[in-house]
Protein backbone atom coordinates (compact mmCIF):
# COMPACT_ATOMS: atom_id res chain seq x y z
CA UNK A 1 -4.59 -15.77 -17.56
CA UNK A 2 -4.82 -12.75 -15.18
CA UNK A 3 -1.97 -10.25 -15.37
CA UNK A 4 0.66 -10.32 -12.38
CA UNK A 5 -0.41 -7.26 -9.52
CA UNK A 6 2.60 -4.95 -10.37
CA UNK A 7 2.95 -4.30 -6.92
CA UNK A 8 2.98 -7.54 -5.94
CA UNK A 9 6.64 -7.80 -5.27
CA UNK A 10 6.62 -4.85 -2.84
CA UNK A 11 3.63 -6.36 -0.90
CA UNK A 12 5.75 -9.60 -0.23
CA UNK A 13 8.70 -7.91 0.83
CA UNK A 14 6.32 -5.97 3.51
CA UNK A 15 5.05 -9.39 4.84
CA UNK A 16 8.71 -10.80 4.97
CA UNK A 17 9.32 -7.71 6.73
CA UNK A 18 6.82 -8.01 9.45
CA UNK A 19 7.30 -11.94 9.86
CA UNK A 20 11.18 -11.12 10.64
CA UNK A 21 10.41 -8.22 12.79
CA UNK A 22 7.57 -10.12 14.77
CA UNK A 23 4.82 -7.88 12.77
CA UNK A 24 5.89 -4.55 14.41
CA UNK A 25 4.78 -2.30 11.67
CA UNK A 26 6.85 0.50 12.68
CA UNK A 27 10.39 -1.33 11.56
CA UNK A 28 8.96 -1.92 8.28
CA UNK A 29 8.14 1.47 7.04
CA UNK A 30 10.73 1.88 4.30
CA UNK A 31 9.11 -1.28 2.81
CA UNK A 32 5.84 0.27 3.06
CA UNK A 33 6.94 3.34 2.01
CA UNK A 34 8.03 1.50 -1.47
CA UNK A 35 5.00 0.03 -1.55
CA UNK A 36 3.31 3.23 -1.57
CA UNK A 37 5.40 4.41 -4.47
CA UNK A 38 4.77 1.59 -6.35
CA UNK A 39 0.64 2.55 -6.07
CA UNK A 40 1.24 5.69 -7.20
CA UNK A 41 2.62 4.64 -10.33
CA UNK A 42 -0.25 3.05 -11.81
CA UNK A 43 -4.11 4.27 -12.25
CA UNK A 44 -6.66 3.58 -9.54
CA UNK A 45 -8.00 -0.18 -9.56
CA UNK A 46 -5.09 -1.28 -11.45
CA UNK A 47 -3.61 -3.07 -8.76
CA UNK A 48 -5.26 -5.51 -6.37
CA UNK A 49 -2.74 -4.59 -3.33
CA UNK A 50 -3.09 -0.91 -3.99
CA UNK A 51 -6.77 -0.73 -3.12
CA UNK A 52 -6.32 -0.39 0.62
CA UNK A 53 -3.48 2.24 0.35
CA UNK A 54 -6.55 3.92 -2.14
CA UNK A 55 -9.52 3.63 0.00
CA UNK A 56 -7.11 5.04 3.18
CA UNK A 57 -6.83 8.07 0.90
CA UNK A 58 -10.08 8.73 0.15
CA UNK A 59 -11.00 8.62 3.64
CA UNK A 60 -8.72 11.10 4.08
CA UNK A 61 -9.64 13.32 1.60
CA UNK A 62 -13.33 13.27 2.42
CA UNK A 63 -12.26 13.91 6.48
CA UNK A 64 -10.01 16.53 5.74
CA UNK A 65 -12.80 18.08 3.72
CA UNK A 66 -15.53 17.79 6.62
CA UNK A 67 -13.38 19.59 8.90
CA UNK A 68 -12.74 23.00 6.41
C-alpha cells in the first residue's frame, strides 16, 4: 500500500478554501502559505502535491539566474 502524501491534508484544506471563496486564489493564501511550509519539510519528490510548488522554484531559480 502506498504511503499517505504528507501534505495531503494541507492540499484539501486549499481546495475547500477556493470552493468556499468561489476559487479566488487571493483569499486563500494563508492556506497556501501552509501548504508551502509543509513542502519544505520533506526532501524533493517526497510528496506528490509538492511537485508543482518544486518545479515553480526551479523555474525561478534558473530565470533569476539568466538575468545576472
Amino acid at each position: 500500500m502506498p504511503q499517505k502524501d504528507p501534505c495531503q491534508k494541507q492540499a484539501c484544506e486549499i481546495q475547500k478554501c477556493l470552493q468556499a471563496n468561489n476559487y479566488m486564489e487571493s483569499k486563500c493564501q494563508a492556506v497556501m502559505q501552509e501548504l508551502r511550509k509543509c513542502c519544505a519539510q520533506y526532501p524533493k519528490g517526497r510528496s506528490l502535491i509538492c511537485s508543482g510548488f518544486e518545479k515553480e522554484e526551479e523555474e525561478n531559480l534558473t530565470l533569476e539566474s539568466a538575468s545576472k
